[in-house]
Protein backbone atom coordinates (compact mmCIF):
# COMPACT_ATOMS: atom_id res chain seq x y z
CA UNK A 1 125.76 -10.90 -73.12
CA UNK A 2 126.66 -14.16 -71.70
CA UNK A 3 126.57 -16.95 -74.55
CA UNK A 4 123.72 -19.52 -75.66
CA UNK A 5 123.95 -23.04 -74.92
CA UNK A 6 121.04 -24.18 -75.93
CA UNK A 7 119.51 -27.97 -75.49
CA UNK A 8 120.25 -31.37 -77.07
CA UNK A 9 117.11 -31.48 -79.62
CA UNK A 10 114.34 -33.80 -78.05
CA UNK A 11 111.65 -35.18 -79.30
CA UNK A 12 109.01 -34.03 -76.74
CA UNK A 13 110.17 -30.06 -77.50
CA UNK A 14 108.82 -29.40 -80.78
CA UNK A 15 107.21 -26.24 -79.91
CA UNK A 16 109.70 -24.80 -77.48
CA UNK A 17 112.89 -24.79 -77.17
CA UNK A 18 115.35 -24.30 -73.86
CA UNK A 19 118.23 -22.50 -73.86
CA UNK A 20 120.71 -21.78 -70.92
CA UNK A 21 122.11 -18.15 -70.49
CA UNK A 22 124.58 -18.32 -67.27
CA UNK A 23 121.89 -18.47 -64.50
CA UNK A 24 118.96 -18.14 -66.58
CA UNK A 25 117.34 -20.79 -68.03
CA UNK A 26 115.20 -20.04 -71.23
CA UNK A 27 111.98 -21.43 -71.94
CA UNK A 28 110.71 -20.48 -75.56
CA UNK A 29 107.65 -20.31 -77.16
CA UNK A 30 108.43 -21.84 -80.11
CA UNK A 31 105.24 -21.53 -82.80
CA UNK A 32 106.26 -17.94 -84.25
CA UNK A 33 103.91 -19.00 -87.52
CA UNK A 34 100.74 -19.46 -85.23
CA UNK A 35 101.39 -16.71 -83.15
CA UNK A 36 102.92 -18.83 -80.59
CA UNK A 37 99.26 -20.02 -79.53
CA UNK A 38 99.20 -22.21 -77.12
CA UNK A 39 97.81 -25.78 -78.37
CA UNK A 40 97.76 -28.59 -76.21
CA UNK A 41 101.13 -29.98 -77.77
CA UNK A 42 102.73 -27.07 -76.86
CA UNK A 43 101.31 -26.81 -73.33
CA UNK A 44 102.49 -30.59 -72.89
CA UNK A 45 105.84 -29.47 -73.90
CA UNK A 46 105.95 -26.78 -72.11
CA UNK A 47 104.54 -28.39 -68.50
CA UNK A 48 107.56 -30.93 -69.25
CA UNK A 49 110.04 -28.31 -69.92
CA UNK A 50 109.05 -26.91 -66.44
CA UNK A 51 109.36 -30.07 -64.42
CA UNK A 52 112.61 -30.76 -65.98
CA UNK A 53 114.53 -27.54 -65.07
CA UNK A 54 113.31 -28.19 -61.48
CA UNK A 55 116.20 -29.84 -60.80
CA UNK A 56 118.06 -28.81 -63.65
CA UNK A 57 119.79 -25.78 -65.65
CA UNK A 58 120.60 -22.37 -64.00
CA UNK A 59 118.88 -20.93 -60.83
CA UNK A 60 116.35 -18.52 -62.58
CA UNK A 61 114.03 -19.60 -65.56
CA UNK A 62 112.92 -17.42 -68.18
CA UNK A 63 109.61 -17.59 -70.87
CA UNK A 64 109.42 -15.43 -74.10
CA UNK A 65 108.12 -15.99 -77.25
CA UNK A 66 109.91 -16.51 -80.35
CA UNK A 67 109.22 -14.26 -83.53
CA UNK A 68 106.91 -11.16 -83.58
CA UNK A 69 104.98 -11.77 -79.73
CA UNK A 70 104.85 -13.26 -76.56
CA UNK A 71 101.76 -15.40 -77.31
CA UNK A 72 98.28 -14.85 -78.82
CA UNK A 73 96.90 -17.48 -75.76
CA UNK A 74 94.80 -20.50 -76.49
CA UNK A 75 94.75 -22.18 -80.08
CA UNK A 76 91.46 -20.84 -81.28
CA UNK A 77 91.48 -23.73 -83.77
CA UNK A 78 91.59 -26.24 -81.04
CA UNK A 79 89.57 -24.23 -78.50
CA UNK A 80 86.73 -23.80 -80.76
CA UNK A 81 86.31 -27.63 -81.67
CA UNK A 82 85.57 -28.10 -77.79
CA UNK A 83 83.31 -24.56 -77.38
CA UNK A 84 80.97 -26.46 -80.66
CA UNK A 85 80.35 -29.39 -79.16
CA UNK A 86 80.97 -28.55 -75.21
CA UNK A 87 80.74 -31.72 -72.88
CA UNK A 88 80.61 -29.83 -69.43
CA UNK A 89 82.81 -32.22 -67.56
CA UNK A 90 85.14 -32.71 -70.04
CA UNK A 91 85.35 -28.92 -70.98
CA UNK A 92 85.67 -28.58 -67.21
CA UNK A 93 88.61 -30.80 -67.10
CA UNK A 94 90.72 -29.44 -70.08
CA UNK A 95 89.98 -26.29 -68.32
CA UNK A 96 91.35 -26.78 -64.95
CA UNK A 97 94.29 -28.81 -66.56
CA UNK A 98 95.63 -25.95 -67.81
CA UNK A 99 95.14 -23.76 -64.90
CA UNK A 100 96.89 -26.37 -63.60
CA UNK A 101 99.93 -26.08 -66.17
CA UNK A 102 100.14 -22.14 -64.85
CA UNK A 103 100.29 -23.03 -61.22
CA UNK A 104 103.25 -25.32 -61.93
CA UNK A 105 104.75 -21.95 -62.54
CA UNK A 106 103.75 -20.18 -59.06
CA UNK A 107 104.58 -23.67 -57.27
CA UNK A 108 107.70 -24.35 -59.59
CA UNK A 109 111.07 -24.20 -56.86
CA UNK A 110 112.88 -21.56 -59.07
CA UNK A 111 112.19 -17.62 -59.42
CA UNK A 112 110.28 -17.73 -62.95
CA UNK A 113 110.24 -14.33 -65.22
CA UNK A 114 108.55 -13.62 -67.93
CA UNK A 115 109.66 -11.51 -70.86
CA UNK A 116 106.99 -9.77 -73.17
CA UNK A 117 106.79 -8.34 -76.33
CA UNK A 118 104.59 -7.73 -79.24
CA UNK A 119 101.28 -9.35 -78.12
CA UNK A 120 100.26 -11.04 -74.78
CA UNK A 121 96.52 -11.89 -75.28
CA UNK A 122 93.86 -13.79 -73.46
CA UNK A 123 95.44 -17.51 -72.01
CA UNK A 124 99.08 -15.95 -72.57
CA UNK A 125 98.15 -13.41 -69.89
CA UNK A 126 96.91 -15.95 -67.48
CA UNK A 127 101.05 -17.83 -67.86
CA UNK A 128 102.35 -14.07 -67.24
CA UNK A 129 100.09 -13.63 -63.85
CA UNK A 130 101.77 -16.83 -62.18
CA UNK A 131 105.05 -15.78 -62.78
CA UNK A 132 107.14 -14.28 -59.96
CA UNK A 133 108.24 -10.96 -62.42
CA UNK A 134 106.49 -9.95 -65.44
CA UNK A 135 108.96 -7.69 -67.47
CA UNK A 136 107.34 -5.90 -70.60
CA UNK A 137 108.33 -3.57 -73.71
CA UNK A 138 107.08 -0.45 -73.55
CA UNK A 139 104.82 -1.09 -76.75
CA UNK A 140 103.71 -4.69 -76.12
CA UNK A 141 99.93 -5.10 -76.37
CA UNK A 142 98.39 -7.05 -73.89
CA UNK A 143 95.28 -8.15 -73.81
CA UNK A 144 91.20 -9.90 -73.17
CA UNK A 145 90.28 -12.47 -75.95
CA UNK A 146 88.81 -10.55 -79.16
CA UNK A 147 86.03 -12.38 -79.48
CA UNK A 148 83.32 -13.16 -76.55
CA UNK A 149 83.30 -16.92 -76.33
CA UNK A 150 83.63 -17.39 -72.40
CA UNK A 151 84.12 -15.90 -69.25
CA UNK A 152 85.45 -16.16 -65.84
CA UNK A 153 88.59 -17.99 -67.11
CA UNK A 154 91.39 -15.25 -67.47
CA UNK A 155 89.95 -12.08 -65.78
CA UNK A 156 89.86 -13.32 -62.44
CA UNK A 157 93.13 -13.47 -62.44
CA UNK A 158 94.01 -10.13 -63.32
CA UNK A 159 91.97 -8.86 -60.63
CA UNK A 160 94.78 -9.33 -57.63
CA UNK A 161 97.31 -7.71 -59.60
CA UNK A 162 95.28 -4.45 -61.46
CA UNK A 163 92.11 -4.61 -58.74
CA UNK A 164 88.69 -5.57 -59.80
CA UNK A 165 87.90 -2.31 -61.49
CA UNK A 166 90.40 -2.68 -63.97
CA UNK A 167 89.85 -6.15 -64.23
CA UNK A 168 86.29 -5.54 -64.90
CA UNK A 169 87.00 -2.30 -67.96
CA UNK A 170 89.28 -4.93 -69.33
CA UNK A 171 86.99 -8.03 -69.52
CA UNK A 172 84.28 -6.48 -70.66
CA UNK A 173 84.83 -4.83 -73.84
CA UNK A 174 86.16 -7.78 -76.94
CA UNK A 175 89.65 -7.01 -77.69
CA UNK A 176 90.43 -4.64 -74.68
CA UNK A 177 94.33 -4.00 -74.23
CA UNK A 178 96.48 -2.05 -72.47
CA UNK A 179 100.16 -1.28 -73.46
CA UNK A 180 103.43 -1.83 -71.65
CA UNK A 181 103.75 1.02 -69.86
CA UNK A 182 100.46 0.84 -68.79
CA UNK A 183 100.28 -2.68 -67.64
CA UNK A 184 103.51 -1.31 -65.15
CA UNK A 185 101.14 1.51 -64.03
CA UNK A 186 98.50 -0.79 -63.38
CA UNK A 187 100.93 -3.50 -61.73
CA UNK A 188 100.35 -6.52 -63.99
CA UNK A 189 104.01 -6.14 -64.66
CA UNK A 190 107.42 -4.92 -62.83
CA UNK A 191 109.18 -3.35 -64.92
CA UNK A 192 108.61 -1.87 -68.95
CA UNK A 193 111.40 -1.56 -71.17
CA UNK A 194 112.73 -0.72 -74.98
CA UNK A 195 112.10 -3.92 -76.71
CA UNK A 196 115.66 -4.10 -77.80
CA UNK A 197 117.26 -4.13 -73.85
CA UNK A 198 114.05 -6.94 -73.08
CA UNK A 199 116.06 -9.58 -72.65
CA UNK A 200 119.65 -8.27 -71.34
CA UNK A 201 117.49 -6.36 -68.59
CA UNK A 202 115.91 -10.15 -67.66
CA UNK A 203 119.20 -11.13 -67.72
CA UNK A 204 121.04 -8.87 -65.11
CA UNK A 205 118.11 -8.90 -63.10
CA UNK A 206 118.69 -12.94 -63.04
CA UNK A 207 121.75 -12.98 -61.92
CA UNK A 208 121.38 -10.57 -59.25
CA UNK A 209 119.17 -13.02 -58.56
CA UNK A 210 121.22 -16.14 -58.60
CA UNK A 211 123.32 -14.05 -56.02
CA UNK A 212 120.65 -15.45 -52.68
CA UNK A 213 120.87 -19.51 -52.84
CA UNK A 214 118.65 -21.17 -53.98
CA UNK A 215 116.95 -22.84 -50.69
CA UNK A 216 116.42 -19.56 -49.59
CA UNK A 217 114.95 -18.08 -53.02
CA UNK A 218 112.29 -20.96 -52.62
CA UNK A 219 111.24 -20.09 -49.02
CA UNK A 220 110.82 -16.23 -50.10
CA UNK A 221 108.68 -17.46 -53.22
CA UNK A 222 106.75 -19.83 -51.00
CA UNK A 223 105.70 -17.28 -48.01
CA UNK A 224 104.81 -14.83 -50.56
CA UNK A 225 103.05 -16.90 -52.54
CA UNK A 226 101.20 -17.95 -49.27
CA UNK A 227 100.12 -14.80 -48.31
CA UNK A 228 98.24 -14.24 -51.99
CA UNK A 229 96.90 -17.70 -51.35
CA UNK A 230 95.43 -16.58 -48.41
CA UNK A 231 93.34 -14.20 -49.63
CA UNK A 232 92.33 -16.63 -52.31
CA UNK A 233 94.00 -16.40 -55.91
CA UNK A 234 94.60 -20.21 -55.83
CA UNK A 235 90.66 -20.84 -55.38
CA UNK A 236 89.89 -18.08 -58.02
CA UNK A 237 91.93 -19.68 -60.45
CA UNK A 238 90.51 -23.19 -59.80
CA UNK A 239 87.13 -21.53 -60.11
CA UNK A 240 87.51 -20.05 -63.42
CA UNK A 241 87.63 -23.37 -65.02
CA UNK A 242 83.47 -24.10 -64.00
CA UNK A 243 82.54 -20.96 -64.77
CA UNK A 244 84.32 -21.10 -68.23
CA UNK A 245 82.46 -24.29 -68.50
CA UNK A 246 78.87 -23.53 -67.73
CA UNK A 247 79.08 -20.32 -70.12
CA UNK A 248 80.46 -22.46 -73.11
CA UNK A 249 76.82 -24.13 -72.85
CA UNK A 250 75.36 -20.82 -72.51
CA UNK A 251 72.92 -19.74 -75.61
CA UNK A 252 74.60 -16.82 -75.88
CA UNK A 253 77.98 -18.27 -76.55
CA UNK A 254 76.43 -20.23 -79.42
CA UNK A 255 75.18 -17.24 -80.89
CA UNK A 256 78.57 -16.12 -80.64
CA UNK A 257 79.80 -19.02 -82.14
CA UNK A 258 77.25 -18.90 -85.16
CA UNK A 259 78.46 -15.36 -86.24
CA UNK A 260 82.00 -16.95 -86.36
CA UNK A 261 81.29 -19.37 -88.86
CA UNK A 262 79.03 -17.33 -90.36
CA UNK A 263 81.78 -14.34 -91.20
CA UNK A 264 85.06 -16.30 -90.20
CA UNK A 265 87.39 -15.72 -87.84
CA UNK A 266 88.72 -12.70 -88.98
CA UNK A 267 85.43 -11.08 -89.95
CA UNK A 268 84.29 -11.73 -86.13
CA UNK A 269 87.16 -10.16 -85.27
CA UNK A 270 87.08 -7.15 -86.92
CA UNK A 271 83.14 -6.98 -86.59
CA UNK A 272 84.12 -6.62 -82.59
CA UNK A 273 86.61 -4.34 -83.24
CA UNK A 274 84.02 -1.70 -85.30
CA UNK A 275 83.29 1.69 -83.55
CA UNK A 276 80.21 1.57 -81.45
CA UNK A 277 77.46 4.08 -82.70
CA UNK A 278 75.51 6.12 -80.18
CA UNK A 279 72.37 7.44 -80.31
CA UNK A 280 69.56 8.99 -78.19
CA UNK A 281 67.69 5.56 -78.35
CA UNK A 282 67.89 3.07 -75.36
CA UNK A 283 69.74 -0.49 -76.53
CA UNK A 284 68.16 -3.42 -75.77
CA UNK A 285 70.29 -6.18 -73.92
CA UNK A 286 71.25 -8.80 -75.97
């Protein structure tokens, strides 16, 4: 494995760090305590990070997560300040901001893999889907937020990648996940793998990569990426952030929202998570 040379500390990266591998550069999720949720200091970080190894570091960047997962997606504790009190502009904004952040990734000059393990849920998925190649352990769980507290945000995006069916199984039901393997089946990812060989498999892939220059890597990423654009992921992506909005003011969302503090976080959770019981007796919709 080719050594780790890994950044000068900087003051902007306190929730990532970068490290250089030959032709792969490493961004990391660096929050292993909180799950590696993204917060907005992190996302700042990590939009910087990005712009920086544009013209920097090897030919090929890299994102994983530090500790036990990938990421658990969006700060919950940050997220759910704004969902209380939604101004729909504002919400709106912070919304398509970080779609935004994400399609630095698909517009970023450089091939950009991901690497996941343990848990990709909810926001975390939406990074994965702008990557160029998604590489997986076999026994990574990824996943739709576990608790119901928008929509049209994160699903969307899934839908070019698994088709709308899938898409549709997935964000409907709290929680849903699929596995590694699975998510390769499906074609959310490329390639699933032991996650002890995760990283050394990014690695020889990336510098097979680093083989084609770089001018020409960008081209290939661009026409591709055209052709999905054409049939309109970019505009689905932009979209998400309105309809994320308009739901968060939705009575149904603050109903949601009630139970939470009602129960706590972890009692919602697990509340979602209880086997549904059937019986003979039509359910009313909610």
């Amino acid at each position: 494995m080719t050594a780790v040379t890994e950044t000068k500390p900087d003051a902007r990266f306190d929730n990532l760090r970068i490290e250089h591998r030959g032709p792969i550069s490493w961004i990391v999720l660096n929050r292993p305590d909180k799950a590696n949720s993204l917060s907005n200091e992190l996302l700042d970080e990590f939009s910087a990070a990005l712009a920086a190894l544009a013209t920097s570091g090897g030919p090929v960047i890299g994102i994983r997560g530090a500790g036990k997962g990938f990421s658990a997606g969006y700060d919950i504790g940050q997220v759910g300040k704004v969902v209380a009190d939604p101004d729909p502009v504002a919400d709106r904004e912070r919304l398509a901001r970080n779609v935004n952040r994400f399609l630095a990734i698909w517009d970023h000059p450089k091939p950009v893999i991901a690497a996941v393990h343990g848990y990709c849920i909810a926001g975390a998925t939406q990074l994965c889907v702008f990557t160029d190649i998604t590489f997986v352990a076999r026994n990574a769980k990824i996943g739709e937020p576990a608790i119901p507290l928008g929509g049209g945000y994160i699903a969307p995006l899934w839908a070019p990648l698994v088709g709308p069916k899938r898409a549709k199984e997935l964000a409907f039901v709290p929680g849903n996940s699929i596995d590694g393997t699975t998510a390769v089946e499906w074609g959310w990812a490329n390639h699933a793998v032991d996650e002890q060989d995760l990283i050394g498999e990014v690695e020889a892939l990336a510098a097979r990569i680093a083989r084609t220059p770089s001018d020409i890597l960008r081209i290939k990423k661009l026409s591709i990426n055209r052709s999905m654009e054409a049939m309109g992921v970019r505009t689905a992506a932009q979209g998400g952030a309105e309809m994320d909005a308009l739901l968060h003011l939705s009575p149904s969302v603050a109903e949601v929202r009630r139970f939470v503090a009602e129960v706590g976080l972890k009692g919602a959770i697990a509340a979602y998570r209880e086997p549904v019981e059937l019986t003979d007796q039509p359910m009313a919709e909610k």
